[in-house]
Protein backbone atom coordinates (compact mmCIF):
# COMPACT_ATOMS: atom_id res chain seq x y z
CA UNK A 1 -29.80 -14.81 -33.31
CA UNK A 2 -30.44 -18.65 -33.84
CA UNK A 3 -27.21 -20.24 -33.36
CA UNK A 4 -26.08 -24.39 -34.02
CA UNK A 5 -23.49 -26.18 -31.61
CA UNK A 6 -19.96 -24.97 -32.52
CA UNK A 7 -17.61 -27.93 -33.68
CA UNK A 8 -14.15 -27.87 -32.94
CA UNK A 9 -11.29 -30.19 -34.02
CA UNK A 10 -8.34 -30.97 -33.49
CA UNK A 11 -5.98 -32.51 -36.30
CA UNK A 12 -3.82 -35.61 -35.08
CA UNK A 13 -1.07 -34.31 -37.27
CA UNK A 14 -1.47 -30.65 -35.80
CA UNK A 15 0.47 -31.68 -32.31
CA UNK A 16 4.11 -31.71 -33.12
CA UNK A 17 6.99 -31.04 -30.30
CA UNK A 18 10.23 -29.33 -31.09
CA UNK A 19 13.67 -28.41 -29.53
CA UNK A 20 16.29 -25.90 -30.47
CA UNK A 21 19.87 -27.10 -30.61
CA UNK A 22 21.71 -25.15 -27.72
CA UNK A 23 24.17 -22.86 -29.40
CA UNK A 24 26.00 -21.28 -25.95
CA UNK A 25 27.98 -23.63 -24.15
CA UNK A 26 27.24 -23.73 -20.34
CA UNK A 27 31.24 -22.36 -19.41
CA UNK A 28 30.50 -19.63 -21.64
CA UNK A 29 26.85 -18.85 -20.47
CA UNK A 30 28.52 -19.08 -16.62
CA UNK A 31 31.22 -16.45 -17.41
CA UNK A 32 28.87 -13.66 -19.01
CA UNK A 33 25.83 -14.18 -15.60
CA UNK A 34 29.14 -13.96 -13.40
CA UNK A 35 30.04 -10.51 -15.42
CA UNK A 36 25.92 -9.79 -14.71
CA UNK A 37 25.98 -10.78 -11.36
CA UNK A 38 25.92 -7.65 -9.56
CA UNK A 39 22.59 -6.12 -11.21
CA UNK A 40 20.41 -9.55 -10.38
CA UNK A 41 19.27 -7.61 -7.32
CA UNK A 42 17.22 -4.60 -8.66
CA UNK A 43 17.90 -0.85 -9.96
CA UNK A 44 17.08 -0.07 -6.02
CA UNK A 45 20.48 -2.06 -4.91
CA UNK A 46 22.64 -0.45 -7.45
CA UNK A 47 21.76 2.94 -6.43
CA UNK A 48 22.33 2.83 -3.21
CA UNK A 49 25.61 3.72 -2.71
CA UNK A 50 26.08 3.07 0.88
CA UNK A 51 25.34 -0.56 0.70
CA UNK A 52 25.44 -2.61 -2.71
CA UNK A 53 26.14 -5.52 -3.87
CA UNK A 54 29.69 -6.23 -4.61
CA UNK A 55 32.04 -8.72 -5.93
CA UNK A 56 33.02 -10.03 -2.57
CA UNK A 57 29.37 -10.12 -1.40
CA UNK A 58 27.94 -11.84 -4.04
CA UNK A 59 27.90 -15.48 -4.50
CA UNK A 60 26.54 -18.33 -6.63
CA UNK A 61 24.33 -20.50 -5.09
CA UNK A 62 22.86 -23.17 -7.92
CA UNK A 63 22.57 -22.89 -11.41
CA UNK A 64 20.90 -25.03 -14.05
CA UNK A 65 20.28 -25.24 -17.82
CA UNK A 66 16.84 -25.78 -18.76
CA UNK A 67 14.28 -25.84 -21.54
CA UNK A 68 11.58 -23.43 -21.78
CA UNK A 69 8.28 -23.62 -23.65
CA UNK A 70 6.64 -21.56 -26.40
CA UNK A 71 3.71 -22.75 -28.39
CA UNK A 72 2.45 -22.29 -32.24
CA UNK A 73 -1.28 -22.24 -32.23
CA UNK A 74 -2.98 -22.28 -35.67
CA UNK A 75 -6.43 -22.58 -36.07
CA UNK A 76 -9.27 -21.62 -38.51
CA UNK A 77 -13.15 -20.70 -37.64
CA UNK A 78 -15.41 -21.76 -40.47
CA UNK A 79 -18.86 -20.30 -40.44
CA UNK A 80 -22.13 -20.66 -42.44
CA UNK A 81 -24.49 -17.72 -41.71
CA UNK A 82 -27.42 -16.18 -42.83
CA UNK A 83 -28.10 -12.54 -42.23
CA UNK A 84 -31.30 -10.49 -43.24
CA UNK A 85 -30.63 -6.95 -45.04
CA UNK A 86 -32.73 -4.03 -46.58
CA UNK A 87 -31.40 -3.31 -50.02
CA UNK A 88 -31.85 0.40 -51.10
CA UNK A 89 -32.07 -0.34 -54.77
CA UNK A 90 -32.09 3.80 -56.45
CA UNK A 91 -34.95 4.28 -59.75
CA UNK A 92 -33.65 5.86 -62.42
CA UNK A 93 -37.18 7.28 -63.33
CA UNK A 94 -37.78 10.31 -60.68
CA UNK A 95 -41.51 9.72 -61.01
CA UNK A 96 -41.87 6.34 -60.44
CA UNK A 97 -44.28 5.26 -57.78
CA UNK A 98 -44.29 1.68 -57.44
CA UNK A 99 -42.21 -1.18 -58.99
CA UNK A 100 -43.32 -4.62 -59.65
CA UNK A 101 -40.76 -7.73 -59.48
CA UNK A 102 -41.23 -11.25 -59.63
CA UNK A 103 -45.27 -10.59 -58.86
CA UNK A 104 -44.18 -8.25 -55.63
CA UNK A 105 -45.08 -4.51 -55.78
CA UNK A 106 -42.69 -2.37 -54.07
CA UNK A 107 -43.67 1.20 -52.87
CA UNK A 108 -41.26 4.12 -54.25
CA UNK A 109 -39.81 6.23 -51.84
CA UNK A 110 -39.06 9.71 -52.63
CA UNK A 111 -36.51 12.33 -51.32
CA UNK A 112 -35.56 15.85 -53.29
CA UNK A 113 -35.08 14.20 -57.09
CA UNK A 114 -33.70 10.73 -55.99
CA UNK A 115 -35.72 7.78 -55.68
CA UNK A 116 -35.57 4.12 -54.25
CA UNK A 117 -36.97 0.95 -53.61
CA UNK A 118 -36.39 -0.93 -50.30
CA UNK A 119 -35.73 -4.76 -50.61
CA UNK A 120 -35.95 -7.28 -47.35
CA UNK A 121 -32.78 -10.05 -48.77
CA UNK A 122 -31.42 -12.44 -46.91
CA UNK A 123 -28.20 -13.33 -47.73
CA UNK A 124 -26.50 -16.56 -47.06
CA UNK A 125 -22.63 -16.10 -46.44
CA UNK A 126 -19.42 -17.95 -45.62
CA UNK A 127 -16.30 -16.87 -43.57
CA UNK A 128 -13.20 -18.02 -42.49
CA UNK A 129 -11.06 -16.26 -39.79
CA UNK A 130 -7.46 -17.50 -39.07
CA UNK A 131 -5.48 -17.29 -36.14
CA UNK A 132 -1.72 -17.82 -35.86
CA UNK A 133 -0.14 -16.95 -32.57
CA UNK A 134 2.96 -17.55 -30.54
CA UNK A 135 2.32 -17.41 -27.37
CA UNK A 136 4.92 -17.92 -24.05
CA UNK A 137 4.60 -21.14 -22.16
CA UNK A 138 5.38 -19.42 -19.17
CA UNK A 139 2.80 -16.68 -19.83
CA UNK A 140 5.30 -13.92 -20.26
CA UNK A 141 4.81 -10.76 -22.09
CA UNK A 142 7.26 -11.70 -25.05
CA UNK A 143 6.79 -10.27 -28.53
CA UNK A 144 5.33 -12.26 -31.03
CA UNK A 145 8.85 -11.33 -32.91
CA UNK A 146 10.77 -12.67 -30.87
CA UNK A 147 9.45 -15.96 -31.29
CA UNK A 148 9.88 -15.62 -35.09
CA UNK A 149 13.33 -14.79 -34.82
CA UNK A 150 14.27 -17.80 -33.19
CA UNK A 151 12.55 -19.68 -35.66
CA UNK A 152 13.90 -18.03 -38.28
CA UNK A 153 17.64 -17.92 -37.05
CA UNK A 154 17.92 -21.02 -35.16
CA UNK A 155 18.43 -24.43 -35.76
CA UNK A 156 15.16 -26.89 -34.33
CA UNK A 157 14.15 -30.90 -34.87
CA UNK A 158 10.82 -32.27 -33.89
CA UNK A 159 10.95 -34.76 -32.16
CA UNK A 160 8.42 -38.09 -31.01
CA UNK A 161 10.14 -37.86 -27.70
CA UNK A 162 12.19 -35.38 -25.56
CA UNK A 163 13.76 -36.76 -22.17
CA UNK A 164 15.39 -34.21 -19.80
CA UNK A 165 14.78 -33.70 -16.27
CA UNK A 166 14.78 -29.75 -16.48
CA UNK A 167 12.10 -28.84 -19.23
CA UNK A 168 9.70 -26.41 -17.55
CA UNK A 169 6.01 -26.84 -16.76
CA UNK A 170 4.07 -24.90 -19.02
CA UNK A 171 2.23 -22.53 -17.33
CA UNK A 172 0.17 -21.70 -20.22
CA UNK A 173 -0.77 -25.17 -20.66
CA UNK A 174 -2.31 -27.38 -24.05
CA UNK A 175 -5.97 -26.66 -22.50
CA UNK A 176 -5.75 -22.98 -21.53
CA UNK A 177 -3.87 -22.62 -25.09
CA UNK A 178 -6.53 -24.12 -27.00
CA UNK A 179 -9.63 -22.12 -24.90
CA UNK A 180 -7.69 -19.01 -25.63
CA UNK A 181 -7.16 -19.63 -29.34
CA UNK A 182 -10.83 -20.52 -29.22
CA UNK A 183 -12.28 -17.27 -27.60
CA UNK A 184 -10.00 -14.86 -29.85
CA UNK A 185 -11.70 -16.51 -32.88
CA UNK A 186 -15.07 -16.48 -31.35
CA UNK A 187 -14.48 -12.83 -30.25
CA UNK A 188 -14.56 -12.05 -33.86
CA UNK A 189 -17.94 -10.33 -34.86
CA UNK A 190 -20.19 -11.36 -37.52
CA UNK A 191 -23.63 -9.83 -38.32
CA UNK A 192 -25.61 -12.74 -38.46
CA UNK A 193 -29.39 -13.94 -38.04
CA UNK A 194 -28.81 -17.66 -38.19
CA UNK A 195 -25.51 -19.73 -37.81
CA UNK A 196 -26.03 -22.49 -40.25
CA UNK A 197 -22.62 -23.92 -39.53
CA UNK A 198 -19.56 -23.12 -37.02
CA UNK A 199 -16.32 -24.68 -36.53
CA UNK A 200 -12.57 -24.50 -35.68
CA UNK A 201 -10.08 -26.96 -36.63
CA UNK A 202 -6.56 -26.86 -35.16
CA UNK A 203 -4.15 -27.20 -37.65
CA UNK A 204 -1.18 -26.58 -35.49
CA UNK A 205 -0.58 -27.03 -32.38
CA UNK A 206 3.39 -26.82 -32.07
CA UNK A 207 5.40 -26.91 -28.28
CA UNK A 208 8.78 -25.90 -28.73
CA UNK A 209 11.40 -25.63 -25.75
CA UNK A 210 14.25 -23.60 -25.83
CA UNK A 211 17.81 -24.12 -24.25
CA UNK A 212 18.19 -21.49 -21.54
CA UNK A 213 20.75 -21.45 -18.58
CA UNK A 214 19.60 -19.92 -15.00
CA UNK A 215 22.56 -18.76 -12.69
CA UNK A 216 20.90 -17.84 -9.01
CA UNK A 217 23.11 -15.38 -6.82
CA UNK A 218 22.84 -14.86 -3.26
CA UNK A 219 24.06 -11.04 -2.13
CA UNK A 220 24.83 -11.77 1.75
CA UNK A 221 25.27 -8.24 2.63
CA UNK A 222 22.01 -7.75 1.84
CA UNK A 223 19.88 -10.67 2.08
CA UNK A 224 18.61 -11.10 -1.07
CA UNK A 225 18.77 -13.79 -3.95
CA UNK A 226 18.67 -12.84 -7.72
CA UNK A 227 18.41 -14.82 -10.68
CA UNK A 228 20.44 -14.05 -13.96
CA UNK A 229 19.60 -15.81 -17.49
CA UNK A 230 21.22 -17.04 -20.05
CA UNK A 231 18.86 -17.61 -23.67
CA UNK A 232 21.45 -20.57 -25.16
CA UNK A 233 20.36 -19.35 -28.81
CA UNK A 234 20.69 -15.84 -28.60
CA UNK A 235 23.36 -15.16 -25.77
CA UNK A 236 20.83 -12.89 -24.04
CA UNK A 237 21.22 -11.59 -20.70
CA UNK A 238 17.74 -11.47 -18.61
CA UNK A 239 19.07 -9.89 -15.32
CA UNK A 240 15.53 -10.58 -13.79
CA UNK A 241 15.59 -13.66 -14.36
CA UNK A 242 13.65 -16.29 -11.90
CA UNK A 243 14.28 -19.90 -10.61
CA UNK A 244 11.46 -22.03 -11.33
CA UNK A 245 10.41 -24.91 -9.38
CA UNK A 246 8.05 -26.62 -11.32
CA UNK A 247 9.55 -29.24 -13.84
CA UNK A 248 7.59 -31.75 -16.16
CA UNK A 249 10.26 -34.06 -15.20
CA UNK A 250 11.41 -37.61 -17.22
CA UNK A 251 10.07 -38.13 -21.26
CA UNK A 252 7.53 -36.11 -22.66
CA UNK A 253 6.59 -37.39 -25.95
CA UNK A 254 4.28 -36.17 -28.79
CA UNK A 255 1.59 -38.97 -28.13
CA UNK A 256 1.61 -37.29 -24.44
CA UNK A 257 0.34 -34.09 -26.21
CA UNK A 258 -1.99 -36.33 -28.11
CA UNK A 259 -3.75 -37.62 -25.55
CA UNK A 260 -3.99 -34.59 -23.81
CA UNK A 261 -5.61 -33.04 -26.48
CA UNK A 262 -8.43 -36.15 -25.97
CA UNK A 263 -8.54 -34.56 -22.22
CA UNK A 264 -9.44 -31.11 -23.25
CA UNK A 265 -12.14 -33.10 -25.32
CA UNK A 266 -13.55 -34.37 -21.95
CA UNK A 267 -13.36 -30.31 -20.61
CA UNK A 268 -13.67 -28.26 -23.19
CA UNK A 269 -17.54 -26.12 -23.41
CA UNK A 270 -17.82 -22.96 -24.78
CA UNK A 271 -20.70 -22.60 -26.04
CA UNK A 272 -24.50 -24.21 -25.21
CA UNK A 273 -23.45 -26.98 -27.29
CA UNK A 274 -20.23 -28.52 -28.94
CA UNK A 275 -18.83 -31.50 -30.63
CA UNK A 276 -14.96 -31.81 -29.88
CA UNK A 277 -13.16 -34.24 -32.30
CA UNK A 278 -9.30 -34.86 -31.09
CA UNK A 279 -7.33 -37.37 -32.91
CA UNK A 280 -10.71 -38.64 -35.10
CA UNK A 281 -12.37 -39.23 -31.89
CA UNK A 282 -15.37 -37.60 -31.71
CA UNK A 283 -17.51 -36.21 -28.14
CA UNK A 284 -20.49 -34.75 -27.77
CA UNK A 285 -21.29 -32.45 -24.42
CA UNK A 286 -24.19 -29.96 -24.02
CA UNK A 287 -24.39 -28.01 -20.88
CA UNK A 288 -27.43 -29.04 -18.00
């Protein structure tokens, strides 16, 4: 298969940010991880009888309320291709032998009382393949429905700029995002001979952060720390929760997402060849 350099862009408009108004209030988040606070150690702690955690043994250490991310991706793959075919054209006439088109004589093959004609076509096609995806920030298994629920339920503003000094890291970041999106639309398989034109275009790329609260418990009797979450939408106990470290820290603001969409310009090669336009910049890499 002959294949061009893939283009892929990246709409200025597609990066947004969003938050969620917080719907729990912190007191009231507190009281239901204290009512939790004695499963944050396992299923292994509660069943043992002889020594588990209990009310006296089990303490709050630190708690926090944080933001958490989740991202939007929407992107479409459009692709010129041209792909050569046989058509079996059938003869009405069982005892035809040859068949004459456009000055090209065609040979009539013959099986039982049915007869045809094979034609070498190539055919010149289009396609487009969409992806829309929610996918964790903290590259968690979570249902794609429970993203849509939020949305759906919940009350969210975008924002130019978002200041708080405990919105998590993403671990699934902008650039690992974007390569994913990329490769699940490139995974897609098309029957082609020649790719006469391929490209993506980002039309969203949406980070939103929701309000959650994170209550960590220390069981002395047996030396162990748990976590317990609060979602501040939903009211949602996670009793396995976990205490991350790793926070962005200060403002975060869309043109931040912007620019690091020009980054993942700079990084960005999947293919032999590629042109990468971010923000109506345009750069051109080929591997060596």
């Amino acid at each position: 298969m002959t294949a061009t350099n893939q283009e892929i862009s990246i709409k200025e408009e597609a990066v947004k940010l969003f938050v969620f108004d917080e719907v729990y209030s912190f007191r009231a988040a507190q009281a239901q991880a204290e009512k939790k606070k004695l499963n944050a150690f396992g299923m292994m702690a509660k069943l043992n009888f002889l020594n588990r955690p209990k009310d006296d043994t089990v303490h709050l250490t630190r708690k926090e309320s944080r933001y958490e991310p989740f991202w939007l991706i929407e992107a479409v793959k459009s692709i010129d291709y041209s792909s050569q075919i046989i058509y079996q054209v059938p003869m009405n006439n069982p005892f035809v032998q040859s068949v004459g088109i456009n000055g090209v004589d065609y040979e009539v093959s013959h099986q039982r009382d049915r007869a045809r004609i094979d034609i070498a076509a190539q055919e010149f096609c289009h396609r487009k393949i969409v992806l829309n995806e929610y996918w964790d920030g903290l590259d968690r298994d979570v249902k794609r429905g429970h993203f849509e629920h939020l949305m759906q339920k919940y009350r969210f503003s975008e924002m130019k700029s978002f200041e708080n000094d405990t919105v998590l890291k993403p671990l699934l970041t902008q650039q690992i995002a974007v390569q994913r999106a990329c490769s699940t639309l490139n995974g897609e398989k098309i029957n082609a001979h020649e790719i006469l034109h391929d490209e993506i275009v980002f039309e969203k790329i949406h980070l939103f952060f929701v309000p959650v609260f994170a209550f960590e418990f220390i069981w002395s009797a047996g030396d162990k720390v748990g976590v317990i979450e609060v979602n501040g939408l939903t009211g949602e106990v996670t009793e396995d929760g976990q205490w991350y470290k790793e926070k962005l820290g200060g403002l975060i603001t869309r043109d931040m997402l912007v620019e690091l969409g020009a980054d993942i310009a700079s990084e960005l090669v999947p293919g032999a060849g590629i042109a990468v336009r971010v923000a109506g910049k345009i750069t051109e890499q080929s591997k060596k």
